[in-house]
Protein backbone atom coordinates (compact mmCIF):
# COMPACT_ATOMS: atom_id res chain seq x y z
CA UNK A 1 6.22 25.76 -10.11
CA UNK A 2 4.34 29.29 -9.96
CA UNK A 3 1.06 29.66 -10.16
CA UNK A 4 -1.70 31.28 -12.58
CA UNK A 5 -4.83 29.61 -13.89
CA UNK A 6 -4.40 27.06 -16.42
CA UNK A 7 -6.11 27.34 -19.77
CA UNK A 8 -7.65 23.65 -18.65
CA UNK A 9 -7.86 22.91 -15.32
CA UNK A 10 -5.57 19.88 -14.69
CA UNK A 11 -6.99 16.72 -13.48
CA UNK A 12 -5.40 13.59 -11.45
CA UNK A 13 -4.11 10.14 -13.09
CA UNK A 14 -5.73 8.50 -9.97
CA UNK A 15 -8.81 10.55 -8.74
CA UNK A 16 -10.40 10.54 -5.13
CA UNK A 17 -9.21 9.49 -1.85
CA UNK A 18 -5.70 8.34 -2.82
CA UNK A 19 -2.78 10.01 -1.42
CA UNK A 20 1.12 9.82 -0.55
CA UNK A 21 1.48 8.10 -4.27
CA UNK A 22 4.51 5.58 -4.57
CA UNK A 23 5.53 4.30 -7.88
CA UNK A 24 7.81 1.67 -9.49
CA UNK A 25 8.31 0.47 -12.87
CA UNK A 26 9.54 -2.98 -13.81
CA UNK A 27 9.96 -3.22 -17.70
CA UNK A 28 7.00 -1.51 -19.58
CA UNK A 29 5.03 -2.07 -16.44
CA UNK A 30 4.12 1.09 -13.87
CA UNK A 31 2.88 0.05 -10.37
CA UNK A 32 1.65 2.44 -7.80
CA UNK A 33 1.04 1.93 -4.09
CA UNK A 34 -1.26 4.49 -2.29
CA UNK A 35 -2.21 5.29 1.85
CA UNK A 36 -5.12 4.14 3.05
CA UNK A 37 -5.56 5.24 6.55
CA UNK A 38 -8.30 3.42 8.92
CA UNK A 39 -9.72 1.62 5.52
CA UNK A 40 -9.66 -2.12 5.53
CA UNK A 41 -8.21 -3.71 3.00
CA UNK A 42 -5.08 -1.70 3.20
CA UNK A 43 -2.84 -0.04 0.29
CA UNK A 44 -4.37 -0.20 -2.97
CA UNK A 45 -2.12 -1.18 -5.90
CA UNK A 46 -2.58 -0.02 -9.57
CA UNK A 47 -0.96 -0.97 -12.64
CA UNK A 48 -0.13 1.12 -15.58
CA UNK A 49 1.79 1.43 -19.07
CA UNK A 50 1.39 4.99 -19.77
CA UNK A 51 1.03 6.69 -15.63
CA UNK A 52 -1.88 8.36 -16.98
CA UNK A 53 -4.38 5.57 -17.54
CA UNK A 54 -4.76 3.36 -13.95
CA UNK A 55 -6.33 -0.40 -12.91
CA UNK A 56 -6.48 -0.94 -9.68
CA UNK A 57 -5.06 -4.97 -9.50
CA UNK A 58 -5.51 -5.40 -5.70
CA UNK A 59 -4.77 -4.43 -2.43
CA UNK A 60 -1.34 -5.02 -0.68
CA UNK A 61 -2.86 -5.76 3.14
CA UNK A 62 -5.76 -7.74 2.42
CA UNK A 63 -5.92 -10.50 4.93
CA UNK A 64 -6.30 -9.69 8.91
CA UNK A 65 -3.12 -11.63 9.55
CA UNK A 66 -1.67 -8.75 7.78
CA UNK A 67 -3.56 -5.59 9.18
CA UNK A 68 -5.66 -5.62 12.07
CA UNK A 69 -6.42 -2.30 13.18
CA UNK A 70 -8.26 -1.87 17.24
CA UNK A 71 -11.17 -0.86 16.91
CA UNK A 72 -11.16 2.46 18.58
CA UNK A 73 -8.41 3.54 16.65
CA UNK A 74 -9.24 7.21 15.61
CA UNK A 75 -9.87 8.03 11.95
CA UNK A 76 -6.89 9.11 10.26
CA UNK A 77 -4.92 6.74 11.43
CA UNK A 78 -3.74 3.19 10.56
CA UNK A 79 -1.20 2.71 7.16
CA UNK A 80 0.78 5.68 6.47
CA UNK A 81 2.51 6.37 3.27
CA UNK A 82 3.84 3.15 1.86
CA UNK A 83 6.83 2.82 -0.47
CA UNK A 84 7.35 0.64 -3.18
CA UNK A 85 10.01 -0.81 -5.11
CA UNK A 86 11.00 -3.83 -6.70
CA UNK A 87 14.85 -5.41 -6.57
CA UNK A 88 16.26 -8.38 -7.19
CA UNK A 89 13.17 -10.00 -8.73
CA UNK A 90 10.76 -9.08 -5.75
CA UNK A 91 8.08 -6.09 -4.77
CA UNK A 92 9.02 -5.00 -1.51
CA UNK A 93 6.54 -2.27 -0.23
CA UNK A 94 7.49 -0.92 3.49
CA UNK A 95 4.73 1.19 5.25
CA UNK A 96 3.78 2.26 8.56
CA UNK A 97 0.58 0.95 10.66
CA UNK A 98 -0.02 4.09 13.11
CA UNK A 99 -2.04 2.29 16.03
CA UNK A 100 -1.20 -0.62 14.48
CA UNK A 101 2.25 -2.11 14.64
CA UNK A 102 4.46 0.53 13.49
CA UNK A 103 7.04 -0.01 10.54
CA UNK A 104 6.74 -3.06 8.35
CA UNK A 105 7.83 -4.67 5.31
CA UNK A 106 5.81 -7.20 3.20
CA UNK A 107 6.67 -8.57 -0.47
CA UNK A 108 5.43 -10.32 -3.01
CA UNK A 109 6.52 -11.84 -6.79
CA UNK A 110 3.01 -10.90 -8.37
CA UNK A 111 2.08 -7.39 -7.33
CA UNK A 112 -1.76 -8.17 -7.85
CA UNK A 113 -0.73 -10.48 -4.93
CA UNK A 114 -0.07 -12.68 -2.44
CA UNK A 115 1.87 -10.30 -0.43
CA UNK A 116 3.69 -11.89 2.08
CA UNK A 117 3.08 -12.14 5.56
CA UNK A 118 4.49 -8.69 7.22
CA UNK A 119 7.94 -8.25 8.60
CA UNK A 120 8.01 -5.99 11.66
CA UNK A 121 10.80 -3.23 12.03
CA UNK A 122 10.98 -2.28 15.49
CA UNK A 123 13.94 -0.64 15.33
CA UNK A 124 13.13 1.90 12.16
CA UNK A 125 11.42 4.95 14.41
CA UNK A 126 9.04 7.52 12.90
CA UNK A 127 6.75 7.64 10.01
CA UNK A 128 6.98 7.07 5.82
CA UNK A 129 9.92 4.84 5.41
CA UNK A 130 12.06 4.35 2.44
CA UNK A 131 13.81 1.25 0.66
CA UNK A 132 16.68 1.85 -1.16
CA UNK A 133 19.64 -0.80 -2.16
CA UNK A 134 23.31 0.40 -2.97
CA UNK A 135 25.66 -1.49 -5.11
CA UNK A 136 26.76 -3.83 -2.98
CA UNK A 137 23.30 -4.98 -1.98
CA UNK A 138 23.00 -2.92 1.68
CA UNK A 139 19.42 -1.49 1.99
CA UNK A 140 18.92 1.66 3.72
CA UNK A 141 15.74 2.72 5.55
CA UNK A 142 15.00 6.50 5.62
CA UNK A 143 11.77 7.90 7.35
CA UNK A 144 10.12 11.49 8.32
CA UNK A 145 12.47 13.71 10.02
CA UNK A 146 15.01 13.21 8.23
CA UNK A 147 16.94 10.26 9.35
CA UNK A 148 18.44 6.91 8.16
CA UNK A 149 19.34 3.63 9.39
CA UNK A 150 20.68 0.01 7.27
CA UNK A 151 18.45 -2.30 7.93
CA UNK A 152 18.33 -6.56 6.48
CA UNK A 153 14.78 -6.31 5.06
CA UNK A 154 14.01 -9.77 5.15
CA UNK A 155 14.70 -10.43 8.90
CA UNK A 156 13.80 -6.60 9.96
CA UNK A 157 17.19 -6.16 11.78
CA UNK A 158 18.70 -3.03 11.73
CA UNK A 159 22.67 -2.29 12.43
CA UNK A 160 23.13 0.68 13.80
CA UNK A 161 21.06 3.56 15.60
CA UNK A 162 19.02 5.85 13.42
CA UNK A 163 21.33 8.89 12.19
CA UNK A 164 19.97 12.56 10.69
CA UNK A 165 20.66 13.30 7.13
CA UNK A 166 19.04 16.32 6.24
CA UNK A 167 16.42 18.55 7.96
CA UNK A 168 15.26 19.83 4.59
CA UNK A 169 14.74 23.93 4.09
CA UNK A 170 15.33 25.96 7.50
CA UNK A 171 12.37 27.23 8.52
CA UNK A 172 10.07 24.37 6.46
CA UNK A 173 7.94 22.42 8.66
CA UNK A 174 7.63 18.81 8.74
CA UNK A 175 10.26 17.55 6.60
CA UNK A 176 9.01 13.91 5.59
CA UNK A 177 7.72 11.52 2.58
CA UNK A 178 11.74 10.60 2.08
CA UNK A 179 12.44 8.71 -1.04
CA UNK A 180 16.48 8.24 -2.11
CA UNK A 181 17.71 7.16 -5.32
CA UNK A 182 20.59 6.62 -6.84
CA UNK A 183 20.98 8.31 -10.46
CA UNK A 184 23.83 9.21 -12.39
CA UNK A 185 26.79 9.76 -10.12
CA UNK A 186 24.61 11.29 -7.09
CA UNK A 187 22.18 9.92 -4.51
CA UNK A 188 19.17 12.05 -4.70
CA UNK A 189 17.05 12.25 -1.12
CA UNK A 190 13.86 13.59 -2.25
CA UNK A 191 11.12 15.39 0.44
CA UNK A 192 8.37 16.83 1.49
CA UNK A 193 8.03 19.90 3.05
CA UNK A 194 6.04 22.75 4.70
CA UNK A 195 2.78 20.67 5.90
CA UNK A 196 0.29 18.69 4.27
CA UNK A 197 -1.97 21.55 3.74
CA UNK A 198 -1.77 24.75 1.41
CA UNK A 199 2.02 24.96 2.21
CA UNK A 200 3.20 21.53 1.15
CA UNK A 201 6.02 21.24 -1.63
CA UNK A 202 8.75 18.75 -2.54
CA UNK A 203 12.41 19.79 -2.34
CA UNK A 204 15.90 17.62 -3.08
CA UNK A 205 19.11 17.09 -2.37
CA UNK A 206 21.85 15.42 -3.27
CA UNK A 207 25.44 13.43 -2.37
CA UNK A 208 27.92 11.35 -3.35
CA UNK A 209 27.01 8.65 -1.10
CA UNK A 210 23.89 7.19 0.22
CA UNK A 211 24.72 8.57 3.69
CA UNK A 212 25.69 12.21 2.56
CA UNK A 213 26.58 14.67 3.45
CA UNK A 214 23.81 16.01 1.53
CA UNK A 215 23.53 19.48 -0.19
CA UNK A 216 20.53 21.40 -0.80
CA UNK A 217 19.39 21.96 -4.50
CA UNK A 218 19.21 25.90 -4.89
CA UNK A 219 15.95 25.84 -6.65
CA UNK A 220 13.87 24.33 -3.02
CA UNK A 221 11.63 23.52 -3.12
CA UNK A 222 11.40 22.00 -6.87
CA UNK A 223 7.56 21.93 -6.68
CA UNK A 224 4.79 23.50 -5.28
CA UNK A 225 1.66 25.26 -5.37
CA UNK A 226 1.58 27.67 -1.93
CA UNK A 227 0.90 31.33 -2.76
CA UNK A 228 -0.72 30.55 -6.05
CA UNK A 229 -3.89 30.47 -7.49
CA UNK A 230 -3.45 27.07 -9.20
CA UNK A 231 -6.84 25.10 -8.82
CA UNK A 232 -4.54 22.56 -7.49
CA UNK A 233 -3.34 22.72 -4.01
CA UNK A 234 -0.94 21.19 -1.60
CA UNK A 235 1.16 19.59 -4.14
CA UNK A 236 4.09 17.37 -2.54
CA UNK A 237 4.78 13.64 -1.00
CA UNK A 238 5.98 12.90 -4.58
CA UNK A 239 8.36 9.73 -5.94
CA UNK A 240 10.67 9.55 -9.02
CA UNK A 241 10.54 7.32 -11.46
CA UNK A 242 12.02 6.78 -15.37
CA UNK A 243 9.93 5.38 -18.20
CA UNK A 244 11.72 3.12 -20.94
CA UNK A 245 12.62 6.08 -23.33
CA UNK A 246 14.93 7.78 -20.72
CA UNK A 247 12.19 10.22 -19.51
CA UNK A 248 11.48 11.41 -15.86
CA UNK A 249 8.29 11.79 -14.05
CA UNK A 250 6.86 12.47 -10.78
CA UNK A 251 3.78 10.82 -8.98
CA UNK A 252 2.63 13.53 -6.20
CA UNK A 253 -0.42 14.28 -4.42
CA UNK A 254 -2.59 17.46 -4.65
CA UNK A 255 -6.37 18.35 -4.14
CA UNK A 256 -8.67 20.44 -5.80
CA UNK A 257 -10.35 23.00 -3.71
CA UNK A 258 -13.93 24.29 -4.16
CA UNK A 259 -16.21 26.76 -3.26
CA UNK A 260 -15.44 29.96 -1.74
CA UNK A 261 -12.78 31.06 0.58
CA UNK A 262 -10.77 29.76 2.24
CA UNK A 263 -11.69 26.49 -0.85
CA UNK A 264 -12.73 22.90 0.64
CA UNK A 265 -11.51 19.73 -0.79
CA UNK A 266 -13.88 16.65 -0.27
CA UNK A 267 -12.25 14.16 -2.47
CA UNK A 268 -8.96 14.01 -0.19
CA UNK A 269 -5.65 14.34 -1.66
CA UNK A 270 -5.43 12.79 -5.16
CA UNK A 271 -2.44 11.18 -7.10
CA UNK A 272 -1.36 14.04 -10.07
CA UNK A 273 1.84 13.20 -12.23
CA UNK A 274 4.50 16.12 -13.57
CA UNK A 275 7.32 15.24 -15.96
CA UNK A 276 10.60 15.69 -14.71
CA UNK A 277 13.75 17.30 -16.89
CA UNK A 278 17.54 17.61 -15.68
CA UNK A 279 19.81 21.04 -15.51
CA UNK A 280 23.05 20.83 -13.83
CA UNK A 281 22.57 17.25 -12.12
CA UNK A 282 19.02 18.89 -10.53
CA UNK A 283 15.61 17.44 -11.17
CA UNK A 284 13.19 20.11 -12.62
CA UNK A 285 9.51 19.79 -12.19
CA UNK A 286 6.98 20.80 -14.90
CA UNK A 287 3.81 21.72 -15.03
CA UNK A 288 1.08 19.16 -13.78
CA UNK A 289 -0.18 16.48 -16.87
CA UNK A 290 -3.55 16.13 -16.68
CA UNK A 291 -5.57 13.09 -16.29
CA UNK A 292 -8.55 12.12 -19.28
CA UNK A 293 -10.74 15.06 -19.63
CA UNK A 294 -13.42 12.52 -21.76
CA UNK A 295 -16.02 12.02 -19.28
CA UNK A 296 -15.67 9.33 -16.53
CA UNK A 297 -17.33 5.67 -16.94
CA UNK A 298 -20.21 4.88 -15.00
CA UNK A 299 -19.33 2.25 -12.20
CA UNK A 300 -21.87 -0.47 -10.97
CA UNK A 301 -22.00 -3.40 -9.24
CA UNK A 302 -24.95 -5.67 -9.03
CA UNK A 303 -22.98 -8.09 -5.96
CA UNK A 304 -23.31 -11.27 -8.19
CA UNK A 305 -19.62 -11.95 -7.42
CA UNK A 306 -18.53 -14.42 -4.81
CA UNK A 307 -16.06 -11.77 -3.08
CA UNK A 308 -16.25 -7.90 -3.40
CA UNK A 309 -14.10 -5.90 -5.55
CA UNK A 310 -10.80 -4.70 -5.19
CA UNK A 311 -12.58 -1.39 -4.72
CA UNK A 312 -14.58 -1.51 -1.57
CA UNK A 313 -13.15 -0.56 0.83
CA UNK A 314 -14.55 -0.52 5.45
CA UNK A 315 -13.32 1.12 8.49
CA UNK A 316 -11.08 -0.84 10.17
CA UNK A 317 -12.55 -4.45 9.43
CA UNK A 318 -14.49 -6.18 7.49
CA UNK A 319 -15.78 -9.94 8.70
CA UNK A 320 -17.16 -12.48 6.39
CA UNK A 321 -20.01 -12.79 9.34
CA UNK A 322 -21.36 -8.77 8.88
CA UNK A 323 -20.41 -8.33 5.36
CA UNK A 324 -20.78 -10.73 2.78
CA UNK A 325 -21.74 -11.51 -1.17
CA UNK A 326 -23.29 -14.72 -0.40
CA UNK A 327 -25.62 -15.27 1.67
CA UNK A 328 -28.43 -14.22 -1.01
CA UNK A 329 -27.46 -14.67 -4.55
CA UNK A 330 -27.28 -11.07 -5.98
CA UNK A 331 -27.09 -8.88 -2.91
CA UNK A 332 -24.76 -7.39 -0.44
CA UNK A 333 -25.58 -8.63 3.09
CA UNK A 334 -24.71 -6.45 5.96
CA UNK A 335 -25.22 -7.52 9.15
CA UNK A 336 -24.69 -4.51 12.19
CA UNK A 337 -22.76 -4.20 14.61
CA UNK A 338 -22.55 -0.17 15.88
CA UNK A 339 -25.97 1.50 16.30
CA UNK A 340 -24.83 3.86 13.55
CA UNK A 341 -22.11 5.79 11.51
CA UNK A 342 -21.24 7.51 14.53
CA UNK A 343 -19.76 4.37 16.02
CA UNK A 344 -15.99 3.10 15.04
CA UNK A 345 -17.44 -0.66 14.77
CA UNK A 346 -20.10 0.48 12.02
CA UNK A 347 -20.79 -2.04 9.25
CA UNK A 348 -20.15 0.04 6.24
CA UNK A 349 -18.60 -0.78 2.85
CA UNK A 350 -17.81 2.16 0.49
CA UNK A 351 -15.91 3.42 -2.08
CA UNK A 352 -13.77 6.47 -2.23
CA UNK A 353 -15.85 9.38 -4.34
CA UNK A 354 -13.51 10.29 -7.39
CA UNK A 355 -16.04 12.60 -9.38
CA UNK A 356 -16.33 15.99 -8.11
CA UNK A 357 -20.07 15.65 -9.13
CA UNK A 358 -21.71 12.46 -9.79
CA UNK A 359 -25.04 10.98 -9.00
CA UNK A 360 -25.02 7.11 -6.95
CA UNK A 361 -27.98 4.81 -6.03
CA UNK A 362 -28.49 1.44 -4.33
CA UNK A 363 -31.34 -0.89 -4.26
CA UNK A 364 -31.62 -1.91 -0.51
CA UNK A 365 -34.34 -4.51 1.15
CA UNK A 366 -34.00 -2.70 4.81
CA UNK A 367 -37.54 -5.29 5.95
CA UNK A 368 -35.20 -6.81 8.95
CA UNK A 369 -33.18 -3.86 9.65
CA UNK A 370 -32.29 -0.54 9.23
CA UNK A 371 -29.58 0.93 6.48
CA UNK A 372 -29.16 2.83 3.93
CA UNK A 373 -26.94 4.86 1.84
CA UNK A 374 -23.86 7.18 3.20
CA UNK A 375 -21.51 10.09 2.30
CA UNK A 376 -18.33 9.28 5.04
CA UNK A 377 -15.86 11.36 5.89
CA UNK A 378 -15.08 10.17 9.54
CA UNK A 379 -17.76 9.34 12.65
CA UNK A 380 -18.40 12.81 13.12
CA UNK A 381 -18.92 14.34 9.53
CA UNK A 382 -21.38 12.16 7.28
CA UNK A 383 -24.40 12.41 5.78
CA UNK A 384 -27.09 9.52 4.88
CA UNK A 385 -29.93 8.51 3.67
CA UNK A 386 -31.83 5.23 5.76
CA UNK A 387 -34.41 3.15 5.97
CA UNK A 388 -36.42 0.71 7.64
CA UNK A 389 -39.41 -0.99 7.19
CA UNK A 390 -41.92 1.78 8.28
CA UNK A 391 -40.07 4.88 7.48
CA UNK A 392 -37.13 6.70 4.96
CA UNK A 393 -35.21 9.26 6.50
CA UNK A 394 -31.78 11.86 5.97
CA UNK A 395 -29.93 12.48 8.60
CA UNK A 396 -26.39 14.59 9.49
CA UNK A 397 -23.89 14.00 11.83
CA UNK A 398 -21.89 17.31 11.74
CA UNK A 399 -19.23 17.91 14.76
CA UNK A 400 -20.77 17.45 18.17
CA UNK A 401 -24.17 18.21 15.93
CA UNK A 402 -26.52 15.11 14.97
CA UNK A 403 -30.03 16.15 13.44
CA UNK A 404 -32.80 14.53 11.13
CA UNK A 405 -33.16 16.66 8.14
CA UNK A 406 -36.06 15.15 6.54
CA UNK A 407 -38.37 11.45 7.13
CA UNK A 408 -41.00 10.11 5.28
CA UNK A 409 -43.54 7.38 5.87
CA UNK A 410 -43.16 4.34 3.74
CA UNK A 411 -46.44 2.29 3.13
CA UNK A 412 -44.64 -0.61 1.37
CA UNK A 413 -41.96 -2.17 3.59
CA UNK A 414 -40.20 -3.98 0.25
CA UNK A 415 -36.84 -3.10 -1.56
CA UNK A 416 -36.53 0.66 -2.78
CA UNK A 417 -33.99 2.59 -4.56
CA UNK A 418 -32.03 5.30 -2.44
CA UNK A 419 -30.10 8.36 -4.26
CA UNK A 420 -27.49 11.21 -3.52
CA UNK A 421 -26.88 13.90 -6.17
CA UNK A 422 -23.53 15.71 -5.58
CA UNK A 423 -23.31 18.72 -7.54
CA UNK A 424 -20.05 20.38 -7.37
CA UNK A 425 -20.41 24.41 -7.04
CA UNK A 426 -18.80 26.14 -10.46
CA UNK A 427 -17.93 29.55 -10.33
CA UNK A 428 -19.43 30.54 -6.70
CA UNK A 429 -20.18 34.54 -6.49
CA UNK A 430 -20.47 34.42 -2.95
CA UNK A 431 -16.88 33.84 -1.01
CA UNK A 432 -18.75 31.83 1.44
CA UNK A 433 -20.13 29.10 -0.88
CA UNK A 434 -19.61 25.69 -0.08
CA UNK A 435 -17.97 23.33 -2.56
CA UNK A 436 -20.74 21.45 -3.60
CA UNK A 437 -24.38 20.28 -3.08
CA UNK A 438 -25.30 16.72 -1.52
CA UNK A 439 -29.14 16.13 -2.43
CA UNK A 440 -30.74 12.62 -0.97
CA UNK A 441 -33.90 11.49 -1.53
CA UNK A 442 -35.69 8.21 -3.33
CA UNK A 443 -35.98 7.01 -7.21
CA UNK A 444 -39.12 5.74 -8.65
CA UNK A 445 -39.59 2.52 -10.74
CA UNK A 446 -40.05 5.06 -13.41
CA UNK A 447 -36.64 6.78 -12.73
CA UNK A 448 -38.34 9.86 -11.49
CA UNK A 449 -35.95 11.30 -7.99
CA UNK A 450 -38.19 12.80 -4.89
CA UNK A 451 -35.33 14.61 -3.20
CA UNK A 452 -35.88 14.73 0.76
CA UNK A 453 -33.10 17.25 1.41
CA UNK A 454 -30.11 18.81 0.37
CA UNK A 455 -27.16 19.41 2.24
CA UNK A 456 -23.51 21.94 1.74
CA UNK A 457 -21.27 19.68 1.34
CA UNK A 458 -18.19 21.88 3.07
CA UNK A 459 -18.92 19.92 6.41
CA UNK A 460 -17.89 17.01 4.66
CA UNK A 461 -14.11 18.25 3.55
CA UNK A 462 -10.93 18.28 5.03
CA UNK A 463 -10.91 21.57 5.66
CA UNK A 464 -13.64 21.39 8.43
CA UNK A 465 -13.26 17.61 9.76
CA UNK A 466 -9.87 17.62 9.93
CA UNK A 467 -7.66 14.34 8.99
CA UNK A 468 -5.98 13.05 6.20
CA UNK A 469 -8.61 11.19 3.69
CA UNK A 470 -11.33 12.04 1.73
CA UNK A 471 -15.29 10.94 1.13
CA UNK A 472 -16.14 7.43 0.92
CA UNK A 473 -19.88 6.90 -0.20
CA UNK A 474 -21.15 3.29 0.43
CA UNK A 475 -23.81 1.17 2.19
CA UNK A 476 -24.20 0.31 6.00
CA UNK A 477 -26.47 -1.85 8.46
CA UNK A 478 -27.27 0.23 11.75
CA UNK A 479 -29.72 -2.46 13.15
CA UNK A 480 -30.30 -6.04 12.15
CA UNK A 481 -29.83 -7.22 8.53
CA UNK A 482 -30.11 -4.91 5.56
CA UNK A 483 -29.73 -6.29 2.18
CA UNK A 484 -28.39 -4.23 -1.03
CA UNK A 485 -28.70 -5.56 -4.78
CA UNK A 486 -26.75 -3.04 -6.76
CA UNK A 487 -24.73 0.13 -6.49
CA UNK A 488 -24.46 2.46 -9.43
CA UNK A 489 -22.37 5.85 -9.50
CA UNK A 490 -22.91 8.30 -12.76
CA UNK A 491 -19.88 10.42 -13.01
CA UNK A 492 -21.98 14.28 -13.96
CA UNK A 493 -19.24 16.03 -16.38
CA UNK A 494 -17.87 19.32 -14.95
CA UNK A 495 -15.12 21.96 -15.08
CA UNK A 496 -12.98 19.18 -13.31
CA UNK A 497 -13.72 15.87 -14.89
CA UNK A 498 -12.25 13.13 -14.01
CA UNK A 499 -11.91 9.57 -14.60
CA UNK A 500 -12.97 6.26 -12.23
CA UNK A 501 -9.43 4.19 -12.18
């Protein structure tokens, strides 16, 4: 795909924070399985009828005996790049636990769940493994590299050592994300190519047999954005599917840069779709299709429920004794554990940002603790506003860097309302503009917002911190109990709206 500004600047089908998209469709039904990194409960599921309009029905690892990730595992790590598919009247989704386990299958009859407990593949090596079932009912396990190796996925056995099938484009780095399908009289190993960053694509090839030898489409790589100046970057980890009137599309993930140069992305890489035609046996990729351009539904959540939502989302663990709906009728009780965000055992549930700018507040009682509100991108890039019972203050945790940007005395020690305003930056003059604003600070009863400082919001992307995900803005206890009775997030309509899922 070549680049050149679109008239309308595409959005994604599934905004924020949710990368290495897999897809399936059973009937009229579309179901999509996403990474989620060190993020507890693992693998978010949607469902769809149209791959433009998302629900999010559950997540796939939701129950410790399924994913339990140490502790001091780093950020960026834990599940890698599921894939999903559904045969012989089951789900099967395989995925890989970095730090965690390695290669493992679970399935399920309901996608919104149970999933089953998981099935561990110690011998399938590497990372992003495939399903894929031939006619006679043998199911074949590709992963990053490329290489393949047949595999009984309900026992985990594998037959066989691992064997190479295709190295993708000489000279591409990282060939990985395999997916192989079998379509028309060819089976089609898809890839991804060139790096997760501003070189990434997707490129194809095909055989006669689900073990090659496989032959290079002409056209590599099929998609992507490197060297252009789409507004959409790093296009690729992308998987096929067919909808019921014979047409093709493409689930992939891209991000949207902002700012100056060299462009930040804060949101992490997002699920985009692209329709899919045929020439000469050889998938063709067309332009990205754009998510809703109305403007995005608020969100809120006023923690009446018994359990959270399928949305919220912790690093690395979340225990009913330091994080729970029930406790007081109405609020979210977080109990701490680390001193603050800086520490891997943090008490913090959040949700992955999906507007570019939006505004987000939460009612929090901080009289037997100190908490407060939170922009995450790992332990060494976030922002937050905090309280306790004396004082309100914002603080940044950039790097090796840790400072106090602004504190105010608080006369009343009861329940306020804490705020963050993200403004996204438009049409910067300046090449060294950040992607957007981050301003904290404290609503009235009246509605009226005292900002206490604004931050650039570039030392919160990808492109300084490093990693794989994106922002997660949510709550967290650093000392003692903290107590929060709503969350609200107000999508703010830009250049780039998108949609909450």
């Amino acid at each position: 795909m070549s680049g050149g500004l679109p008239v309308t600047p595409v959005t994604p089908v599934i905004p924020g924070f949710h990368p290495d998209p897999s897809v399936c469709r059973v009937g009229d039904d579309y179901y999509l399985a996403c990474s989620s990194f060190e993020y507890v409960p693992g693998v978010p599921l949607f469902h769809s009828r149209d791959l433009v309009h998302w629900t999010q029905i559950g997540n796939v690892l939701d129950r410790p005996d399924q994913l339990r990730l140490p502790v001091d595992s780093p950020s960026s790590a834990g599940v890698y790049a599921p894939t999903l598919r559904h045969h012989d009247g089951r789900f099967w989704l395989i995925v890989t636990v970095v730090g965690g386990g390695g290669n493992l299958i679970v399935t399920a009859t309901d996608p919104a769940g149970p999933w089953s407990d998981p099935v561990p593949l110690p011998g399938v090596p590497g990372i992003d493994p495939d399903l894929a079932w031939d006619e006679d009912g043998t199911c074949w396990c590709t992963v990053a590299g490329v290489s393949q190796v047949r595999i009984d996925p309900a026992t985990g056995e594998t037959f066989g050592p691992p064997r190479r099938l295709w190295s993708g484009t000489p000279g591409a780095k990282a060939p990985e994300a395999p997916h192989l399908y079998r379509i028309g009289g060819y089976w089609y190993l898809l890839i991804a190519e060139g790096g997760t960053e501003r070189g990434h694509g997707v490129s194809v090839a095909r055989a006669r047999t689900p073990e090659g030898p496989f032959e290079p489409c002409p056209a590599n790589p099929v998609l992507s954005h490197r060297s252009t100046d789409d507004p959409v970057q790093n296009t690729g980890h992308a998987d096929l599917v067919q909808a019921p009137d014979g047409s093709w599309w493409l689930v992939l993930l891209g991000v949207r840069p902002g700012g100056g140069t060299p462009g930040w992305h804060v949101l992490g890489r997002e699920t985009f779709l692209a329709p899919v035609t045929w020439e000469d046996d050889w998938p063709v990729v067309g332009p990205l299709t754009s998510g809703e351009r109305t403007p995005a539904a608020p969100f809120s959540d006023d923690f009446d429920d018994s359990a959270l939502g399928h949305c919220w989302i912790s690093p690395r663990h979340r225990s009913p004794e330091h994080c729970t709906t029930k406790e007081r009728p109405g609020w979210l009780t977080l109990r701490a554990v680390g001193e603050s965000l800086d520490a891997p055992d943090v008490v913090f549930v959040g949700r992955r940002q999906q507007d570019l700018s939006c505004r987000v507040r939460v009612g929090v009682d901080p009289a037997r603790g100190r908490g407060g509100l939170a922009v995450r991108l790992d332990e060494s890039h976030h922002y937050e506003i905090e309280a306790d019972a004396g004082e309100v203050r914002v603080l940044a945790r950039i790097g090796p860097l840790r400072t106090v940007l602004a504190s105010l005395p608080r006369p009343d020690a009861g329940p306020l309302t804490l705020g963050v305003d993200i403004t996204a930056t438009e049409e910067p003059r300046d090449p060294r503009t950040g992607p957007d604003t981050l301003t904290f600070g404290i609503e009235e009863p009246d509605g009226a917002f005292t900002a206490l400082g604004t931050l650039d919001g570039r030392y919160l992307s990808t492109e300084v911190a490093g990693g794989f995900t994106g922002r997660v803005i949510g709550m967290y206890a650093a000392s003692g109990t903290v107590h929060f009775d709503r969350y609200d997030c107000t999508p703010v309509p830009d250049r780039y709206t998108s949609r909450t899922s």
